[in-house]
C-alpha atoms as a PDB file:
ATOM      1  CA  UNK A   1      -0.743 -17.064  16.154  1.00  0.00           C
ATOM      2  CA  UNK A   2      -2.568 -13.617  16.159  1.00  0.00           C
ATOM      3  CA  UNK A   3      -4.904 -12.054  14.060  1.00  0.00           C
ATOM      4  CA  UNK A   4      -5.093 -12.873  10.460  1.00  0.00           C
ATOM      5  CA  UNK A   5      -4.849  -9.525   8.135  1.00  0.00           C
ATOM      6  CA  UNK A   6      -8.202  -7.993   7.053  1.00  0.00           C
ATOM      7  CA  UNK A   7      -7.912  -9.534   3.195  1.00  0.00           C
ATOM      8  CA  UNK A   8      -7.945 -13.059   5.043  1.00  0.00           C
ATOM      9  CA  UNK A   9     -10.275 -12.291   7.474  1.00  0.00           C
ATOM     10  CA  UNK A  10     -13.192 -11.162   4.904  1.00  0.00           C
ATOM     11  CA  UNK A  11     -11.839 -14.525   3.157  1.00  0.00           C
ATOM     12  CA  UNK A  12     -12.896 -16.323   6.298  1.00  0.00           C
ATOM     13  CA  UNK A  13     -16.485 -14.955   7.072  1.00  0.00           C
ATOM     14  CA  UNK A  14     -17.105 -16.067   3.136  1.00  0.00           C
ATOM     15  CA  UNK A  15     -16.307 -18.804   3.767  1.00  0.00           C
ATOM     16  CA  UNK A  16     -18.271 -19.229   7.246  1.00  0.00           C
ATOM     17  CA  UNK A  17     -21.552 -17.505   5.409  1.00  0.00           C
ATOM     18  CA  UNK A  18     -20.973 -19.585   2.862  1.00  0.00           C
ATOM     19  CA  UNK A  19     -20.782 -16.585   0.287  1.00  0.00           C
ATOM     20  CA  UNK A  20     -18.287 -16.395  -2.495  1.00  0.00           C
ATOM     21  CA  UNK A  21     -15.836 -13.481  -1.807  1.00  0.00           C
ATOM     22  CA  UNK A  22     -16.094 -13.151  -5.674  1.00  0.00           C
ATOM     23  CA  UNK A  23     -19.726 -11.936  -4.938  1.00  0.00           C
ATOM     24  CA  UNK A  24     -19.094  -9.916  -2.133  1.00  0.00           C
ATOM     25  CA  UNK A  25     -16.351  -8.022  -3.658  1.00  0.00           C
ATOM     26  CA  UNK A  26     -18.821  -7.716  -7.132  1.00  0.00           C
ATOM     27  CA  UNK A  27     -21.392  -5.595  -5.439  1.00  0.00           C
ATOM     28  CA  UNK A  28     -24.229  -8.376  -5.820  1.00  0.00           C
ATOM     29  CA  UNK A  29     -27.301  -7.078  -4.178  1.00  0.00           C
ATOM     30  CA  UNK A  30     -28.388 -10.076  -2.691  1.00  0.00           C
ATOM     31  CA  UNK A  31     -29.713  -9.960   0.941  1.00  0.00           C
ATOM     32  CA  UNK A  32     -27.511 -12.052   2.566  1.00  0.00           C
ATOM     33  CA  UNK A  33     -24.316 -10.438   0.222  1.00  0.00           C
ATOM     34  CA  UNK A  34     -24.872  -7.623   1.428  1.00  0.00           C
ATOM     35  CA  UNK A  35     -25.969  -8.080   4.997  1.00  0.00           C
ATOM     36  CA  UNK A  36     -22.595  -9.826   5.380  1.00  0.00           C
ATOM     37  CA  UNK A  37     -20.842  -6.495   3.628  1.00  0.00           C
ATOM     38  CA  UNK A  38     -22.300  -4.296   5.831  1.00  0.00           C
ATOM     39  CA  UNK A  39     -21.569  -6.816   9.392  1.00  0.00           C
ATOM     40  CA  UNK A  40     -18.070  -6.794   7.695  1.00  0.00           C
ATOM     41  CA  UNK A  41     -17.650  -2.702   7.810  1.00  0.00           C
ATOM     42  CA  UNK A  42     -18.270  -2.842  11.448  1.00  0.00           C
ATOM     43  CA  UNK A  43     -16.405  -6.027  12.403  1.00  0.00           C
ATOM     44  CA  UNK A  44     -12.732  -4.471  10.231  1.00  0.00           C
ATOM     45  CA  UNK A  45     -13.178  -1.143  12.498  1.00  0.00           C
ATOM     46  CA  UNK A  46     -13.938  -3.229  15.428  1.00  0.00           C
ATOM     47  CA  UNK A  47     -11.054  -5.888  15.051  1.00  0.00           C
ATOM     48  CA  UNK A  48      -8.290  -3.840  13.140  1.00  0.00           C
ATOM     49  CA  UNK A  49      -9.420  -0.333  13.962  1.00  0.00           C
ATOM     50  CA  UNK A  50      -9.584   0.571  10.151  1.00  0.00           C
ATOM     51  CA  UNK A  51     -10.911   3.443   8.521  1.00  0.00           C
ATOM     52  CA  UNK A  52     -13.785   4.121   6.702  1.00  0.00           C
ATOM     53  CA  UNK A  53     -11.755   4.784   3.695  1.00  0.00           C
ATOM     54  CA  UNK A  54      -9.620   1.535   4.091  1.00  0.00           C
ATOM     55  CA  UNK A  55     -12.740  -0.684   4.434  1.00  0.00           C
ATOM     56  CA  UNK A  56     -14.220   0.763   1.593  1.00  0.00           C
ATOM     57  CA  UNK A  57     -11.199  -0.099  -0.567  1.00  0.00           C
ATOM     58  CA  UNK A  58     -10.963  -3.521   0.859  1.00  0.00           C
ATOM     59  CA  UNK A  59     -14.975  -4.673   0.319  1.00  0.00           C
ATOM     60  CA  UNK A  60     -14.441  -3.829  -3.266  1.00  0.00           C
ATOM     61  CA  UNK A  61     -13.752  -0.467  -3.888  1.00  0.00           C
ATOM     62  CA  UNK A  62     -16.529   1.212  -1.864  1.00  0.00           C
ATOM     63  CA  UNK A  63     -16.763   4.774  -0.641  1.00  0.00           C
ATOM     64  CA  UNK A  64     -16.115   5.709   2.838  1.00  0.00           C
ATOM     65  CA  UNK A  65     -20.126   7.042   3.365  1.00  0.00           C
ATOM     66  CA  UNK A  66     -21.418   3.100   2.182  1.00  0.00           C
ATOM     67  CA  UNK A  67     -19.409   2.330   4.808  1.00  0.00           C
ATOM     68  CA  UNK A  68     -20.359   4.850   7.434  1.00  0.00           C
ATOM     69  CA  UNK A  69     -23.849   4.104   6.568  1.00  0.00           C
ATOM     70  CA  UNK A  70     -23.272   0.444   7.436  1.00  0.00           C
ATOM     71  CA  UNK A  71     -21.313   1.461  10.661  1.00  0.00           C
ATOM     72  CA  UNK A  72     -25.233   3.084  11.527  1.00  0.00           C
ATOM     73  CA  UNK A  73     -27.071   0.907  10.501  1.00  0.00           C
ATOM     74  CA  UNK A  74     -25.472  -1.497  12.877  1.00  0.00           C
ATOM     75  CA  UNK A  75     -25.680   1.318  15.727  1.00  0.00           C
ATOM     76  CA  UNK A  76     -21.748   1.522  15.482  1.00  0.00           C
ATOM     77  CA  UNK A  77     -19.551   4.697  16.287  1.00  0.00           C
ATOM     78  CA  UNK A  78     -16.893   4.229  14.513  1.00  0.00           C
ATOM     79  CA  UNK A  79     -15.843   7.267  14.270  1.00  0.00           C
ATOM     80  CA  UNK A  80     -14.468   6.937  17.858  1.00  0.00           C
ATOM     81  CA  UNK A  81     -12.011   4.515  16.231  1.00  0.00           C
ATOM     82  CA  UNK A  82     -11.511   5.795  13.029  1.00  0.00           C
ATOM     83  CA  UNK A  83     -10.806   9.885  14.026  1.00  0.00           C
ATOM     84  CA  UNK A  84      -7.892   8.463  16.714  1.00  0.00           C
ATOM     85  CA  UNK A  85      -5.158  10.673  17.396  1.00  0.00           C
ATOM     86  CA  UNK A  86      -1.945   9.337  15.427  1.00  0.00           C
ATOM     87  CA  UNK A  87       0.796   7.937  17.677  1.00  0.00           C
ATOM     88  CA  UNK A  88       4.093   9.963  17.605  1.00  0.00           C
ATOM     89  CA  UNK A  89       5.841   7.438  16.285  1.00  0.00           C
ATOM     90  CA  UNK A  90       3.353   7.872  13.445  1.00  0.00           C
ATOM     91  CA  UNK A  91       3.463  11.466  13.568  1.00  0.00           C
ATOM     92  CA  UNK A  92       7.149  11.277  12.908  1.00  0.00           C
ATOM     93  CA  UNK A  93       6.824   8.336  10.061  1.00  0.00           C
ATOM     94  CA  UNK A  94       4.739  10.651   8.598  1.00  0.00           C
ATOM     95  CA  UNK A  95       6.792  13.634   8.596  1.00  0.00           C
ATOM     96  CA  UNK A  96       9.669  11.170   7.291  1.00  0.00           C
ATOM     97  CA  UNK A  97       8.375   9.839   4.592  1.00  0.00           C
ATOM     98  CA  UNK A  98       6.992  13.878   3.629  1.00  0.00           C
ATOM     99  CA  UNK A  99      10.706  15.129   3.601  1.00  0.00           C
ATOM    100  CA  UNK A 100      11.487  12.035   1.851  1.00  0.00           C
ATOM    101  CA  UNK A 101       9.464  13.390  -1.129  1.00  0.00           C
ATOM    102  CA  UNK A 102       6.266  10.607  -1.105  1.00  0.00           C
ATOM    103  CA  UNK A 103       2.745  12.142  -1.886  1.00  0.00           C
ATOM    104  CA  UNK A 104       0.173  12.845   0.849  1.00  0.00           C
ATOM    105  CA  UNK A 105      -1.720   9.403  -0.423  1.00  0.00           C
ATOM    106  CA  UNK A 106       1.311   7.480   0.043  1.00  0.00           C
ATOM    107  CA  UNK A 107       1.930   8.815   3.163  1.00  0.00           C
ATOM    108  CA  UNK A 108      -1.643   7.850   4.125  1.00  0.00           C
ATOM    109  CA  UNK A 109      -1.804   4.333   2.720  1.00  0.00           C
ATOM    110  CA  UNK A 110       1.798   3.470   4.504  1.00  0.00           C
ATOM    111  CA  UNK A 111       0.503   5.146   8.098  1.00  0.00           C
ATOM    112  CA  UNK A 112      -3.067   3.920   7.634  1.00  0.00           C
ATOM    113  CA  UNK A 113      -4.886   6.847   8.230  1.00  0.00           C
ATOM    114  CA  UNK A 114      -7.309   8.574   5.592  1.00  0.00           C
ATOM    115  CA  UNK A 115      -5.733  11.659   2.823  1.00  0.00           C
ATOM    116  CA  UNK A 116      -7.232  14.326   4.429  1.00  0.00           C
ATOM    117  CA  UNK A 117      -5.582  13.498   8.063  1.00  0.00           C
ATOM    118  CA  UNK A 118      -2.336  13.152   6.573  1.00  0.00           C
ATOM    119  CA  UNK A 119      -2.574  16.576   4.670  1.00  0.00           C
ATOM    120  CA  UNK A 120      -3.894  18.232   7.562  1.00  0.00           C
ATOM    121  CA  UNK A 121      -1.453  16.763   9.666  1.00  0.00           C
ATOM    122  CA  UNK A 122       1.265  18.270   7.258  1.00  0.00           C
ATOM    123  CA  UNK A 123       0.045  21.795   6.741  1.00  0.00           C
ATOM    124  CA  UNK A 124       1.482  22.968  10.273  1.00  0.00           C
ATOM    125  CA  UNK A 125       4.918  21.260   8.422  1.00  0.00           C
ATOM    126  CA  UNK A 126       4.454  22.761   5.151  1.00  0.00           C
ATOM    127  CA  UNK A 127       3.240  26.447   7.003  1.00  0.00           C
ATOM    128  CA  UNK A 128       6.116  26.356   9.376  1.00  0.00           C
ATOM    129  CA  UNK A 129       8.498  25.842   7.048  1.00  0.00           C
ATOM    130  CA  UNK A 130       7.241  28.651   4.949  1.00  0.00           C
ATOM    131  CA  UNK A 131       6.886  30.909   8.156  1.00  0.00           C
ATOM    132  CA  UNK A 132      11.022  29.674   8.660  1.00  0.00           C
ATOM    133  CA  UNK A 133      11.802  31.072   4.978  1.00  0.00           C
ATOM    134  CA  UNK A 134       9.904  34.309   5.215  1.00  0.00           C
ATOM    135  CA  UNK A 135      11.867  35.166   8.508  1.00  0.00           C
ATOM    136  CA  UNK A 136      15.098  34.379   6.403  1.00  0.00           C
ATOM    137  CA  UNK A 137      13.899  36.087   3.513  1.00  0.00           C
ATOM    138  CA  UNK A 138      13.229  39.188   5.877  1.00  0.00           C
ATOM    139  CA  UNK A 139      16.681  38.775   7.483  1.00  0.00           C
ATOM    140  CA  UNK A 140      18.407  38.891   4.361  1.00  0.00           C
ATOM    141  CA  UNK A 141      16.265  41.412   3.080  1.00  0.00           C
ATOM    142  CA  UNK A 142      17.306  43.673   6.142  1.00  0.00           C
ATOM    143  CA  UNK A 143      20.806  43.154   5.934  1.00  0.00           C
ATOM    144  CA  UNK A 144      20.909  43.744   2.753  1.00  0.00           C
ATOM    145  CA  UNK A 145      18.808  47.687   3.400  1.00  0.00           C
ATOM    146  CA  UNK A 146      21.436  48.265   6.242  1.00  0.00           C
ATOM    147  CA  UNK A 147      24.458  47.321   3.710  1.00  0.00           C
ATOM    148  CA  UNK A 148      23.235  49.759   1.434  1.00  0.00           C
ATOM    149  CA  UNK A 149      22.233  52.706   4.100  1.00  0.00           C
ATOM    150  CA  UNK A 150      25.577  51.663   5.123  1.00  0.00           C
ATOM    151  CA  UNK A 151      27.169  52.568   2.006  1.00  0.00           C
ATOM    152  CA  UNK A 152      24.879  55.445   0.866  1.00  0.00           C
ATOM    153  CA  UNK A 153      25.155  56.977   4.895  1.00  0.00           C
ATOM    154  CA  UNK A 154      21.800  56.775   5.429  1.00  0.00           C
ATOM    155  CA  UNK A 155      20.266  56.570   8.497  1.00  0.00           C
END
């Protein structure tokens, strides 16, 4: 059958702690709310290898460092998870869906890695492809000075 997705899973370990998922997404401050909310930031790297970013967004809207904090808390390095090397296949998806015109937090949301790996893994993109135009804009630049020394008999 598989794993469930991480929306259904959190649904789950409500239901197991016996803690409204209304509650848990809410932000109550309640011990055993958020003990659970912070076990759950471990157990989504752990199980789905998420990011910090994407558990944050899925317990409710949290920033990536309430998360991180919970990851310590819990003695957790989940940064080992979280700052993996993108597949090619994702490397290339990525560089699709760039030339295909999406923004840079589309791009990340679709691969699943955070903004700032999917712009920095498109500046070498964006930087070769300006290093490509200046070499034809210097190309056409000299032809164009040796047309006109051409003309004029220079040397």
């Amino acid at each position: 059958m598989g794993k469930p997705d991480p929306a259904e899973y959190i649904k789950q370990r409500c239901t197991k702690a016996l803690i409204s998922h209304k509650e848990l997404m809410a932000g109550v401050r309640r011990h055993d709310v958020s003990r659970l909310r912070q076990r759950l930031c471990v157990e989504l790297n752990q199980v789905f290898g998420l990011s910090a970013t994407r558990i944050g967004h899925l317990l409710g809207g949290r920033d990536h460092t309430t998360v991180i904090a919970a990851w310590r808390k819990f003695g957790h390095a989940g940064d080992a998870r979280t700052r993996r090397r993108l597949t090619d296949d994702e490397r290339d998806r990525l560089f699709e869906l760039h030339a295909g015109g999406m923004s840079v937090a589309d791009i990340a949301r679709a691969i699943g890695c955070s903004h700032a790996a999917a712009s920095t893994l498109l500046r070498p993109d964006v930087m070769a492809r300006r290093v490509q135009n200046r070499r034809e804009g210097l190309r056409k630049l000299r032809a164009a000075n040796a047309e006109l020394r051409a003309q004029h008999a220079l040397p």
